[in-house]
PDB file of N, CA and C in Angstrom:
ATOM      1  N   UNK A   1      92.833  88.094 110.312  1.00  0.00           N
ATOM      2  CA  UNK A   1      92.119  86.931 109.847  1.00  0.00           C
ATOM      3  C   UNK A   1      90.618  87.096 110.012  1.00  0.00           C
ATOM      4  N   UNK A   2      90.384  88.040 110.990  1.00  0.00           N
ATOM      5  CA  UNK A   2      88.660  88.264 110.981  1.00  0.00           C
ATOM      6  C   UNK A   2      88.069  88.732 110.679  1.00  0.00           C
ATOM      7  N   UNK A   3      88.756  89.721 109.980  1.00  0.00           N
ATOM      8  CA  UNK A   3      88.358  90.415 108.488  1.00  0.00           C
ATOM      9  C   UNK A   3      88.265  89.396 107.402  1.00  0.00           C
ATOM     10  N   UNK A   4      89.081  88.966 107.173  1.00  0.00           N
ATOM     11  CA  UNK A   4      89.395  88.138 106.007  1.00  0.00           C
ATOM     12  C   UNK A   4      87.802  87.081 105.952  1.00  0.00           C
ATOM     13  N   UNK A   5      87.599  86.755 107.345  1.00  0.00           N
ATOM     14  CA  UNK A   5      86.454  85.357 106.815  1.00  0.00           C
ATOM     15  C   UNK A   5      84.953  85.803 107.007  1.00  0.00           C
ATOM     16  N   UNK A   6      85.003  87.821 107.741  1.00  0.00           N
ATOM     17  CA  UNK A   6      84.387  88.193 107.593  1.00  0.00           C
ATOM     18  C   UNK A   6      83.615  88.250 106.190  1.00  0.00           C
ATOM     19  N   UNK A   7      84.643  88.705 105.401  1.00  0.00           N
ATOM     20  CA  UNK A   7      84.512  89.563 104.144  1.00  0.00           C
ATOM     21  C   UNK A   7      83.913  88.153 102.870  1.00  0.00           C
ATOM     22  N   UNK A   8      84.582  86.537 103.537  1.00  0.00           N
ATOM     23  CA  UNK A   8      84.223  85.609 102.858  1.00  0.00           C
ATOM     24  C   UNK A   8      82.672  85.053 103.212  1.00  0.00           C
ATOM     25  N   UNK A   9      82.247  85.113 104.431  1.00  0.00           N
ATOM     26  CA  UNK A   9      81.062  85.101 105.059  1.00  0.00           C
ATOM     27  C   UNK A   9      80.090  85.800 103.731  1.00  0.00           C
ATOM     28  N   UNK A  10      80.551  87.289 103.972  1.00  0.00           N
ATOM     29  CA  UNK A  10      79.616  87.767 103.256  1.00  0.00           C
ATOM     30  C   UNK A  10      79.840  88.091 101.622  1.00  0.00           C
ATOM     31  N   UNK A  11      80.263  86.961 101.072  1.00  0.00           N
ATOM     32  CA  UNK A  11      80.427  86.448  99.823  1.00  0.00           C
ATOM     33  C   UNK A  11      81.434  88.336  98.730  1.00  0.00           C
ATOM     34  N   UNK A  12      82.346  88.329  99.400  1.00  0.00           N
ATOM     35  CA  UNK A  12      83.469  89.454  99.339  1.00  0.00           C
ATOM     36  C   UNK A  12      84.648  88.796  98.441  1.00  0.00           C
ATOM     37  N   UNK A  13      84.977  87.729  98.607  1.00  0.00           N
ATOM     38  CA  UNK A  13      86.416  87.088  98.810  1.00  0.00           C
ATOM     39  C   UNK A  13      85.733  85.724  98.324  1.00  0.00           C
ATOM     40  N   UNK A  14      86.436  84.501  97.725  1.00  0.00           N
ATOM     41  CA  UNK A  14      86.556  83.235  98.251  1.00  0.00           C
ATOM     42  C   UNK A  14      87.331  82.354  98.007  1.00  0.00           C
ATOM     43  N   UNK A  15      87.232  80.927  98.386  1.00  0.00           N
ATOM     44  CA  UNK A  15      88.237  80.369  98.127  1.00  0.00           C
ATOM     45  C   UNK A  15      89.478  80.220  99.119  1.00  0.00           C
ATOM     46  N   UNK A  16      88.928  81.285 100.653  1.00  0.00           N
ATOM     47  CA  UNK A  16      90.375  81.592 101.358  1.00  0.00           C
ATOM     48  C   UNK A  16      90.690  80.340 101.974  1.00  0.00           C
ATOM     49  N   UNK A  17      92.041  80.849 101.927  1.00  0.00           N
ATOM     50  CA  UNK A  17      92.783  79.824 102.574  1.00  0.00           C
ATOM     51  C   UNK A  17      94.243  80.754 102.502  1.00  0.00           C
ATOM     52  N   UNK A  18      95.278  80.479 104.501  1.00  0.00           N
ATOM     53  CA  UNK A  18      96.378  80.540 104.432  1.00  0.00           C
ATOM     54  C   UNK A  18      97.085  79.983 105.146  1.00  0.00           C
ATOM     55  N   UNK A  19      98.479  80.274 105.003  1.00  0.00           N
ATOM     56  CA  UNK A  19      99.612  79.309 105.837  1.00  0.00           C
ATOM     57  C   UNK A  19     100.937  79.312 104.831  1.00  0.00           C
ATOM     58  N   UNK A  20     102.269  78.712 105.196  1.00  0.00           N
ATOM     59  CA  UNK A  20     103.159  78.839 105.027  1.00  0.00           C
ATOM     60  C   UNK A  20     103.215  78.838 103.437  1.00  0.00           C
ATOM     61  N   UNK A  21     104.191  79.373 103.223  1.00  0.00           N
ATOM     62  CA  UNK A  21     104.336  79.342 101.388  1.00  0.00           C
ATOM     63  C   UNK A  21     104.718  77.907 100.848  1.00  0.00           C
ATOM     64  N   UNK A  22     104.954  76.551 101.258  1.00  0.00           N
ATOM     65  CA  UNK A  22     105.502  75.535 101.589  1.00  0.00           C
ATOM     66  C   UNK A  22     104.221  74.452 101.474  1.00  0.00           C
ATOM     67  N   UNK A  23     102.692  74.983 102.118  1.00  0.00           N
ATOM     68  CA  UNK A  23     101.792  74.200 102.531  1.00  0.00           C
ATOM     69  C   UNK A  23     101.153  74.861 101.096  1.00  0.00           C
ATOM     70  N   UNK A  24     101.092  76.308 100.650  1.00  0.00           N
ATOM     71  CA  UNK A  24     100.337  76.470  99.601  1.00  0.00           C
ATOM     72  C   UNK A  24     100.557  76.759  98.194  1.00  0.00           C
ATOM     73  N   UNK A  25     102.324  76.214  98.122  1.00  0.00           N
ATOM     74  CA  UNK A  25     102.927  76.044  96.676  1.00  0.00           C
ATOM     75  C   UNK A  25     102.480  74.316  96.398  1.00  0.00           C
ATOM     76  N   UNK A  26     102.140  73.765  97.765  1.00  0.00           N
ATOM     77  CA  UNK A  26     102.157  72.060  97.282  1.00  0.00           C
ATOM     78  C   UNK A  26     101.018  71.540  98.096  1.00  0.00           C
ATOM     79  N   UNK A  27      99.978  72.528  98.010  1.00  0.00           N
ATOM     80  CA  UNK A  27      98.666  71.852  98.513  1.00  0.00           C
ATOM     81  C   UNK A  27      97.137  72.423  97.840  1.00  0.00           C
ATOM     82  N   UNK A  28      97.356  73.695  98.288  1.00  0.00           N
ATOM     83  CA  UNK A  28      96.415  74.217  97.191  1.00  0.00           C
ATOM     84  C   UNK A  28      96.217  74.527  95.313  1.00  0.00           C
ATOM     85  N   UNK A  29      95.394  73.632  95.086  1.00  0.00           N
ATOM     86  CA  UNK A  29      95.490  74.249  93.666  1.00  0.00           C
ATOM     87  C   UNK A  29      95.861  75.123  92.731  1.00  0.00           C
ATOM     88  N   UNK A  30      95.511  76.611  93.401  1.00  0.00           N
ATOM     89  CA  UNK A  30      95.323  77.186  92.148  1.00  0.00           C
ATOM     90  C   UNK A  30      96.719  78.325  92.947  1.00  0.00           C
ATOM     91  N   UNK A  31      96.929  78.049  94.220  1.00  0.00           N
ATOM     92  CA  UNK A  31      98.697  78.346  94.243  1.00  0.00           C
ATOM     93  C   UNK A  31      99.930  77.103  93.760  1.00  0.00           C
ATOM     94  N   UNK A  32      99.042  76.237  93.587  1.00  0.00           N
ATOM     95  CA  UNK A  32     100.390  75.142  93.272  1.00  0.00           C
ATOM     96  C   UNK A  32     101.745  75.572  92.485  1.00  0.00           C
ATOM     97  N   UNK A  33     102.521  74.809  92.764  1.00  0.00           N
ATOM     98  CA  UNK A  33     103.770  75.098  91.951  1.00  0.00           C
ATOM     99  C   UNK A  33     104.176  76.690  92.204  1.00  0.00           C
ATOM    100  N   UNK A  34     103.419  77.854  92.426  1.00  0.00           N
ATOM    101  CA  UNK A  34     104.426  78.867  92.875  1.00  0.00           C
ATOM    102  C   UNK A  34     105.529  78.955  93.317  1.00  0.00           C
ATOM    103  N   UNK A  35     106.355  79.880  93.485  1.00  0.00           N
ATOM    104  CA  UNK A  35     107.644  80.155  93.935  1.00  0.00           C
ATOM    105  C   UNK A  35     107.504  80.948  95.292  1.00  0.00           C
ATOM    106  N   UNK A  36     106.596  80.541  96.587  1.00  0.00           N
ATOM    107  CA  UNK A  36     106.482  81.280  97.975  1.00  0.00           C
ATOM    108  C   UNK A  36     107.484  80.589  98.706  1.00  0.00           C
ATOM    109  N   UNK A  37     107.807  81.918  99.680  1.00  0.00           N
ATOM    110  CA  UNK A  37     109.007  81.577 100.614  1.00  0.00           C
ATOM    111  C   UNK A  37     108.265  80.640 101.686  1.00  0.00           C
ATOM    112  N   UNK A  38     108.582  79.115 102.153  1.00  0.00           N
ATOM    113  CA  UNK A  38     108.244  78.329 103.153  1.00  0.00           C
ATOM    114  C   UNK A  38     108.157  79.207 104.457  1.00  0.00           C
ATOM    115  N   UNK A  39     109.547  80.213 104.509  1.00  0.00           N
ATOM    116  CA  UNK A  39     108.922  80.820 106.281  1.00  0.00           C
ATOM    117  C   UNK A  39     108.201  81.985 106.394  1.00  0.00           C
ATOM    118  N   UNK A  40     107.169  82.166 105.137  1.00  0.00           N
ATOM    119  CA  UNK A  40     106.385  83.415 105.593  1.00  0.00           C
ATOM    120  C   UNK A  40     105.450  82.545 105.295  1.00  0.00           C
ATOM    121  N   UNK A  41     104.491  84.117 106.039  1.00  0.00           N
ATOM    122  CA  UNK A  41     102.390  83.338 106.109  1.00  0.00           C
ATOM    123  C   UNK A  41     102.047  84.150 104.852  1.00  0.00           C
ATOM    124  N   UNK A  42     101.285  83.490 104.039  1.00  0.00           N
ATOM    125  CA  UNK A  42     100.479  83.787 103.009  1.00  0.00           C
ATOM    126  C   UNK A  42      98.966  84.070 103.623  1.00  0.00           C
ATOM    127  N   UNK A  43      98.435  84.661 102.996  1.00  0.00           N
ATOM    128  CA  UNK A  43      96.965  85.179 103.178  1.00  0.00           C
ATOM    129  C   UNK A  43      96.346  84.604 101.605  1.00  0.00           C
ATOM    130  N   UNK A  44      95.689  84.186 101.208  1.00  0.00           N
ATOM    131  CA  UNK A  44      95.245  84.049  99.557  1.00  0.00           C
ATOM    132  C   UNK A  44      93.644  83.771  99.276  1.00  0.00           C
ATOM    133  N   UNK A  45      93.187  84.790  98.736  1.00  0.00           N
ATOM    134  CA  UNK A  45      91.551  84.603  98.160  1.00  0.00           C
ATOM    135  C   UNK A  45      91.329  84.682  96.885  1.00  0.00           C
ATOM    136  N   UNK A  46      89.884  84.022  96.014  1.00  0.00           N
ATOM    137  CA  UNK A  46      89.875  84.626  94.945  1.00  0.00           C
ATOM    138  C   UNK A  46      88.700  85.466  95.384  1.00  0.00           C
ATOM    139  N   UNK A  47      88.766  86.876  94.721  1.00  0.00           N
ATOM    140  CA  UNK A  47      87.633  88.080  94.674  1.00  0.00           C
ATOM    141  C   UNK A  47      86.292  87.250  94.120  1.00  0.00           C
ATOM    142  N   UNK A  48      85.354  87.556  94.953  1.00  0.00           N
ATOM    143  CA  UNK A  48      83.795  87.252  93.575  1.00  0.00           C
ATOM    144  C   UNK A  48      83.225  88.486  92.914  1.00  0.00           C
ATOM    145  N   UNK A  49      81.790  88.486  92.373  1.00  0.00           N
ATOM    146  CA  UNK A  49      81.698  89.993  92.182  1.00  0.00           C
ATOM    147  C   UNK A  49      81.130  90.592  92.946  1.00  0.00           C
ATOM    148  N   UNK A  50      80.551  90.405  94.220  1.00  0.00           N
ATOM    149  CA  UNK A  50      80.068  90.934  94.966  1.00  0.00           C
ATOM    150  C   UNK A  50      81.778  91.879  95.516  1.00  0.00           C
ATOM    151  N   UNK A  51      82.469  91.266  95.571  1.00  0.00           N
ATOM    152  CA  UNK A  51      83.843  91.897  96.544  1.00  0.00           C
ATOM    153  C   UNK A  51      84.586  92.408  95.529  1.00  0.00           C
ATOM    154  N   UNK A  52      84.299  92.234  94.370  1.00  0.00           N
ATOM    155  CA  UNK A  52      84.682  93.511  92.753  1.00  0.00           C
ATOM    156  C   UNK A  52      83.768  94.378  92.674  1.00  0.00           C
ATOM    157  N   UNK A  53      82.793  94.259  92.948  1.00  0.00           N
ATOM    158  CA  UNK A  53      81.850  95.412  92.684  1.00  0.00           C
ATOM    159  C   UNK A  53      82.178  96.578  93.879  1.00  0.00           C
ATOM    160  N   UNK A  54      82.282  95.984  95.531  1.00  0.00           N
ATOM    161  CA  UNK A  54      82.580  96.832  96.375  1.00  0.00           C
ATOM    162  C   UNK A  54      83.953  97.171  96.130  1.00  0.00           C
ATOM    163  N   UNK A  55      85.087  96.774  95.846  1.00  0.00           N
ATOM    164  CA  UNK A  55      86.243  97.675  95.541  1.00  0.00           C
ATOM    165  C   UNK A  55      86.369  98.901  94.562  1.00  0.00           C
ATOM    166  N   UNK A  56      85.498  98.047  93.402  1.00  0.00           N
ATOM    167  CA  UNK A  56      85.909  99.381  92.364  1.00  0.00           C
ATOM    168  C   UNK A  56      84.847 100.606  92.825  1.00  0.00           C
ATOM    169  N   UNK A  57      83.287 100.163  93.715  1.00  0.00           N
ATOM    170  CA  UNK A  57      83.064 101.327  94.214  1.00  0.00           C
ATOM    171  C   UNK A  57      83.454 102.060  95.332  1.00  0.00           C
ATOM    172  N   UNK A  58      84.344 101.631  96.109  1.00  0.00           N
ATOM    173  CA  UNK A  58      85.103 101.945  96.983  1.00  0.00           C
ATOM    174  C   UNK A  58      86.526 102.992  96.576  1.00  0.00           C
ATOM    175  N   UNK A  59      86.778 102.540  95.484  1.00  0.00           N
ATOM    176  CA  UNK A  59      87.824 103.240  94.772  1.00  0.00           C
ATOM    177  C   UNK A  59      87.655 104.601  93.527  1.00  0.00           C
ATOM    178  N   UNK A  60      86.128 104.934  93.535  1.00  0.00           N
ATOM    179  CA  UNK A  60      85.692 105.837  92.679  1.00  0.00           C
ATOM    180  C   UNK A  60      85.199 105.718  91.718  1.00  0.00           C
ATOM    181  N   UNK A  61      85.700 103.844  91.326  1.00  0.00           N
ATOM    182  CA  UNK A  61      84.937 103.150  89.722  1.00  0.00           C
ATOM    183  C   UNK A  61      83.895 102.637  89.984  1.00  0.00           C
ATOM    184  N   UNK A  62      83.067 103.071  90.465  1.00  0.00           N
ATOM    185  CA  UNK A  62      81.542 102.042  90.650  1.00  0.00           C
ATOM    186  C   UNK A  62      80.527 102.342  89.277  1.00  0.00           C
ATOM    187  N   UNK A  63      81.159 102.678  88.161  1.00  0.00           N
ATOM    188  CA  UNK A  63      80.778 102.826  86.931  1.00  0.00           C
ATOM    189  C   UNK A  63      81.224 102.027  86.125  1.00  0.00           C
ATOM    190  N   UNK A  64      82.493 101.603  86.414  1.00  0.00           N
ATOM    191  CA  UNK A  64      83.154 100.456  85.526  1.00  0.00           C
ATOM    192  C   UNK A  64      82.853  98.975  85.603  1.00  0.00           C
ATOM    193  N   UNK A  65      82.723  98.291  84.336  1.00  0.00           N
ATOM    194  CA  UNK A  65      82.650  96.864  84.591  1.00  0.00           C
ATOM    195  C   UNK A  65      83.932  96.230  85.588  1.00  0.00           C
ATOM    196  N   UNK A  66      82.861  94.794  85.645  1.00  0.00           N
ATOM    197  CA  UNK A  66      84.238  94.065  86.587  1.00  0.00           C
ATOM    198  C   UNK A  66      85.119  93.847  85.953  1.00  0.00           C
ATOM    199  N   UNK A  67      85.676  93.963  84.214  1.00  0.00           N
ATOM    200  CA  UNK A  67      86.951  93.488  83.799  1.00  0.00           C
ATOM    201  C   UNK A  67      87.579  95.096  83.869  1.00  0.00           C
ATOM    202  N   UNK A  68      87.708  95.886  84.501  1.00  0.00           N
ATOM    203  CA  UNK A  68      87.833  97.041  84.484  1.00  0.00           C
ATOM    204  C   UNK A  68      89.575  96.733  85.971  1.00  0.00           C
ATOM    205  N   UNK A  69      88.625  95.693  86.906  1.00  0.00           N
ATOM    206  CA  UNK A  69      89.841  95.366  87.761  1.00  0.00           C
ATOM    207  C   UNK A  69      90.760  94.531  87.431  1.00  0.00           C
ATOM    208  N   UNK A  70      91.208  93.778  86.525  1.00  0.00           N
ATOM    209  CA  UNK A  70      91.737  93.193  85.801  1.00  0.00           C
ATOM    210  C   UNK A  70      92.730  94.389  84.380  1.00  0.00           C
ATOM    211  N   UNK A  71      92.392  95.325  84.580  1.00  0.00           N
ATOM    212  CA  UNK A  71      92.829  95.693  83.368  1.00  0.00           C
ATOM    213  C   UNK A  71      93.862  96.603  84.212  1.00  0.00           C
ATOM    214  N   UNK A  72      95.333  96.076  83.426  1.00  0.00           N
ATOM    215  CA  UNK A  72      96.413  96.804  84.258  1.00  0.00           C
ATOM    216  C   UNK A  72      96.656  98.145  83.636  1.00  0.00           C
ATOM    217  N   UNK A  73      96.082  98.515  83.092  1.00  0.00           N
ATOM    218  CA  UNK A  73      96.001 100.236  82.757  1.00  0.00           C
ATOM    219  C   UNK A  73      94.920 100.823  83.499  1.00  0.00           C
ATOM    220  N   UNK A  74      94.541 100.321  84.476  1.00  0.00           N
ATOM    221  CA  UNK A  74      94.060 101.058  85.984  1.00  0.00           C
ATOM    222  C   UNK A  74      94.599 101.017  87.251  1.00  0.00           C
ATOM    223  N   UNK A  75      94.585 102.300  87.356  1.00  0.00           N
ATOM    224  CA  UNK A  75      95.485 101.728  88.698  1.00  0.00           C
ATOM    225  C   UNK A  75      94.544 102.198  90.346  1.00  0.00           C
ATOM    226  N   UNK A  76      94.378 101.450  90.338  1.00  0.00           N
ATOM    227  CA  UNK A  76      93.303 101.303  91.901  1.00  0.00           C
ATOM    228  C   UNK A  76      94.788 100.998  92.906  1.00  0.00           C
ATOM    229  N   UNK A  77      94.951 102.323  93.501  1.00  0.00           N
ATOM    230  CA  UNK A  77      95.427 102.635  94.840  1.00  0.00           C
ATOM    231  C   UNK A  77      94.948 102.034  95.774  1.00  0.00           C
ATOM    232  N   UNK A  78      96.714 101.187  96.526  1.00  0.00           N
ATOM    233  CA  UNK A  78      95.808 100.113  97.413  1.00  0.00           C
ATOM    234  C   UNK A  78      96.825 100.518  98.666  1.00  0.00           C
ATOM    235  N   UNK A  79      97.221 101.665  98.604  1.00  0.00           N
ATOM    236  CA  UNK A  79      98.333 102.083  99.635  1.00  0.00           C
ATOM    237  C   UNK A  79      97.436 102.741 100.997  1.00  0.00           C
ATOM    238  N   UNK A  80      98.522 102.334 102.500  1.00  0.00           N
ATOM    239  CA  UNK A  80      97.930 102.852 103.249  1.00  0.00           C
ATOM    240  C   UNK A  80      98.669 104.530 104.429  1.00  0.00           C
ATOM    241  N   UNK A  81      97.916 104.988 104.542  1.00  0.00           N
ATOM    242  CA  UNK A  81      98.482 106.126 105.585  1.00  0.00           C
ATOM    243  C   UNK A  81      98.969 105.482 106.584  1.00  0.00           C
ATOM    244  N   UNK A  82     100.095 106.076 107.411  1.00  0.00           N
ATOM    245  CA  UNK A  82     100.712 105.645 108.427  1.00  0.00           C
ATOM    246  C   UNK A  82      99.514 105.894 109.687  1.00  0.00           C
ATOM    247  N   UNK A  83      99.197 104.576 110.606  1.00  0.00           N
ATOM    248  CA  UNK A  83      98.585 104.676 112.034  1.00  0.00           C
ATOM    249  C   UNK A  83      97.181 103.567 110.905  1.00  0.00           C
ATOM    250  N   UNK A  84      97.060 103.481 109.543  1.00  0.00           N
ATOM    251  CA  UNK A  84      95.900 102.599 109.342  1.00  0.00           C
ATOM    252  C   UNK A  84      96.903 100.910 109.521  1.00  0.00           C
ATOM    253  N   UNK A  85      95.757 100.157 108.838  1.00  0.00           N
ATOM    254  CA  UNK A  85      96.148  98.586 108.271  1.00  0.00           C
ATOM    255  C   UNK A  85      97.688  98.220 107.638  1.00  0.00           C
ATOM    256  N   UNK A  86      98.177  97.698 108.308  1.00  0.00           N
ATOM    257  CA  UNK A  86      99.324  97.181 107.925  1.00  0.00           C
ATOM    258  C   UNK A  86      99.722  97.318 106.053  1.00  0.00           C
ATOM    259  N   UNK A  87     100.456  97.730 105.737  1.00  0.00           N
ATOM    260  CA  UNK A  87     100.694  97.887 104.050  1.00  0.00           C
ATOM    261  C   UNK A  87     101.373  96.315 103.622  1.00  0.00           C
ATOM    262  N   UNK A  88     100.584  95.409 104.229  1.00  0.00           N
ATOM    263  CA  UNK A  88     101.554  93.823 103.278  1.00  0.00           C
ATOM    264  C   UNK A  88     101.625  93.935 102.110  1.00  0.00           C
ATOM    265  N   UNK A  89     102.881  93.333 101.071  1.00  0.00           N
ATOM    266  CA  UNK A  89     102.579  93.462  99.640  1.00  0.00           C
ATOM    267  C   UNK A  89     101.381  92.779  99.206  1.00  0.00           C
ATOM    268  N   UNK A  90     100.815  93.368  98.293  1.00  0.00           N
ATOM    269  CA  UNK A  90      99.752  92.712  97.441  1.00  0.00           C
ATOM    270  C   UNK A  90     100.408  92.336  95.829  1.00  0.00           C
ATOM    271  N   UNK A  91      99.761  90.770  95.641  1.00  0.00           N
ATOM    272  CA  UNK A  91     100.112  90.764  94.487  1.00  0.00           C
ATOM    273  C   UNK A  91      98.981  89.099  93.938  1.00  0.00           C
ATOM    274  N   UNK A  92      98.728  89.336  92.701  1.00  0.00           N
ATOM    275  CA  UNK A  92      97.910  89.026  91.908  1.00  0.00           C
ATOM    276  C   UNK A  92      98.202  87.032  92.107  1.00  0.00           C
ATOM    277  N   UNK A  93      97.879  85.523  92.760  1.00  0.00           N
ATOM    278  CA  UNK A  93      98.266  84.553  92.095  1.00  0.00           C
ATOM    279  C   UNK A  93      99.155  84.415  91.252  1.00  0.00           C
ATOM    280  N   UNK A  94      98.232  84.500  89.834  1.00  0.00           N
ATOM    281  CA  UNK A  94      98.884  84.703  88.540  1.00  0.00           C
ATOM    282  C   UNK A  94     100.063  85.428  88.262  1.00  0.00           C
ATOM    283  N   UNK A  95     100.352  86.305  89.196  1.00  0.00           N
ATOM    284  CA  UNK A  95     101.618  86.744  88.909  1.00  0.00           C
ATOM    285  C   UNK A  95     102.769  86.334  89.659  1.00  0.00           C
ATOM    286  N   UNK A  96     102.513  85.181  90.492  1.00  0.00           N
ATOM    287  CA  UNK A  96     103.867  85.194  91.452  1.00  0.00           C
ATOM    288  C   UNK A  96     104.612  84.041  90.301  1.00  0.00           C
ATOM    289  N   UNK A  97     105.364  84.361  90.616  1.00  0.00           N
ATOM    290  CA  UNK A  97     107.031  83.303  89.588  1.00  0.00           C
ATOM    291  C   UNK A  97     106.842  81.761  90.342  1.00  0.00           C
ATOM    292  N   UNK A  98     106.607  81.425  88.760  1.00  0.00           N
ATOM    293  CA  UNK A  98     106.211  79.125  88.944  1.00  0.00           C
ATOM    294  C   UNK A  98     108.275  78.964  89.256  1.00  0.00           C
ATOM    295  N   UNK A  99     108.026  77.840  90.396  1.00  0.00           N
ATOM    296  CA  UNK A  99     109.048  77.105  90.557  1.00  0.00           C
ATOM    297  C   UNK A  99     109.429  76.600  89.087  1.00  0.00           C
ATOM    298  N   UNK A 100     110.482  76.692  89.253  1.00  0.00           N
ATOM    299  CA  UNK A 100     111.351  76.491  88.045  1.00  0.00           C
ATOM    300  C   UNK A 100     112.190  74.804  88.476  1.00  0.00           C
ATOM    301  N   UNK A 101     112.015  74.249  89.242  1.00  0.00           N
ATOM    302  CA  UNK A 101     112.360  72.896  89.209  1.00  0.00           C
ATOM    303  C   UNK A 101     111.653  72.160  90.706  1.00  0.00           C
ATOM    304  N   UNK A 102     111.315  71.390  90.657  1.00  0.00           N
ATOM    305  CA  UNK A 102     110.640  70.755  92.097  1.00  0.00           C
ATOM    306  C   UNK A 102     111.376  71.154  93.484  1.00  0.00           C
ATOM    307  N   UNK A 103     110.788  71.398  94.794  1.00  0.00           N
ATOM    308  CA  UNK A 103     111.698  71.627  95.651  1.00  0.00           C
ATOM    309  C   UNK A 103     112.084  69.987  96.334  1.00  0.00           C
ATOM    310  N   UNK A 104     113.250  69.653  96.290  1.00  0.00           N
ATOM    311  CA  UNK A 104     113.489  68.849  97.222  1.00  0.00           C
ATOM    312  C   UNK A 104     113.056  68.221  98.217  1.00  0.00           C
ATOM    313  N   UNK A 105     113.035  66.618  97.918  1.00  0.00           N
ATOM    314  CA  UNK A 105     112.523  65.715  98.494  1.00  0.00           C
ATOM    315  C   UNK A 105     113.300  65.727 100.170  1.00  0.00           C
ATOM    316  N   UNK A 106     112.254  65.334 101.099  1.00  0.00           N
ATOM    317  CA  UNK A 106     113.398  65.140 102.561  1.00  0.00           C
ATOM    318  C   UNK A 106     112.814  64.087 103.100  1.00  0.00           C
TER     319      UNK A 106
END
């Protein structure tokens, strides 16, 4: 996490916010309505371009525009060696699967 508000501090990331899949399918906006599991922790930012510009030059593209990270016919390697940073899945908002019917009232 102190990476994470590091990286928002210095205008990397924003927008963060996390917690159960439960608090951020039915609280935050722009996860609303997703399909996250209630008993795991979510981590969730949106990138700015300051924190697009350092990835794609971090990754060898510091020549490419920012729609360059967006374009899924690149593939920016986000895998780690064993003894670094934990390998959590990564995956895009926009791509996680919308609830398909409300979850139950209690």
């Amino acid at each position: 996490m102190e990476a994470a508000y590091t990286l928002q501090r210095d205008d990397c990331i924003q927008e963060l916010t996390h917690g159960a899949g439960d608090y951020l399918r039915d609280t935050i906006a722009w996860t609303k309505d997703r399909d996250l599991d209630p008993d795991v922790g979510y981590l969730v930012f949106r990138g700015s371009a300051t924190g697009i510009a350092l990835f794609l030059n971090g990754h060898g593209h510091g020549v490419s525009w920012y729609d360059a990270f967006e374009d899924p016919s690149n593939d920016f390697d986000t895998t780690f060696e064993s003894g670094q940073v934990s390998a959590a899945p990564v995956r895009f908002a926009d791509t996680l699967p919308t609830v398909s019917s409300p979850p139950p009232t209690q």
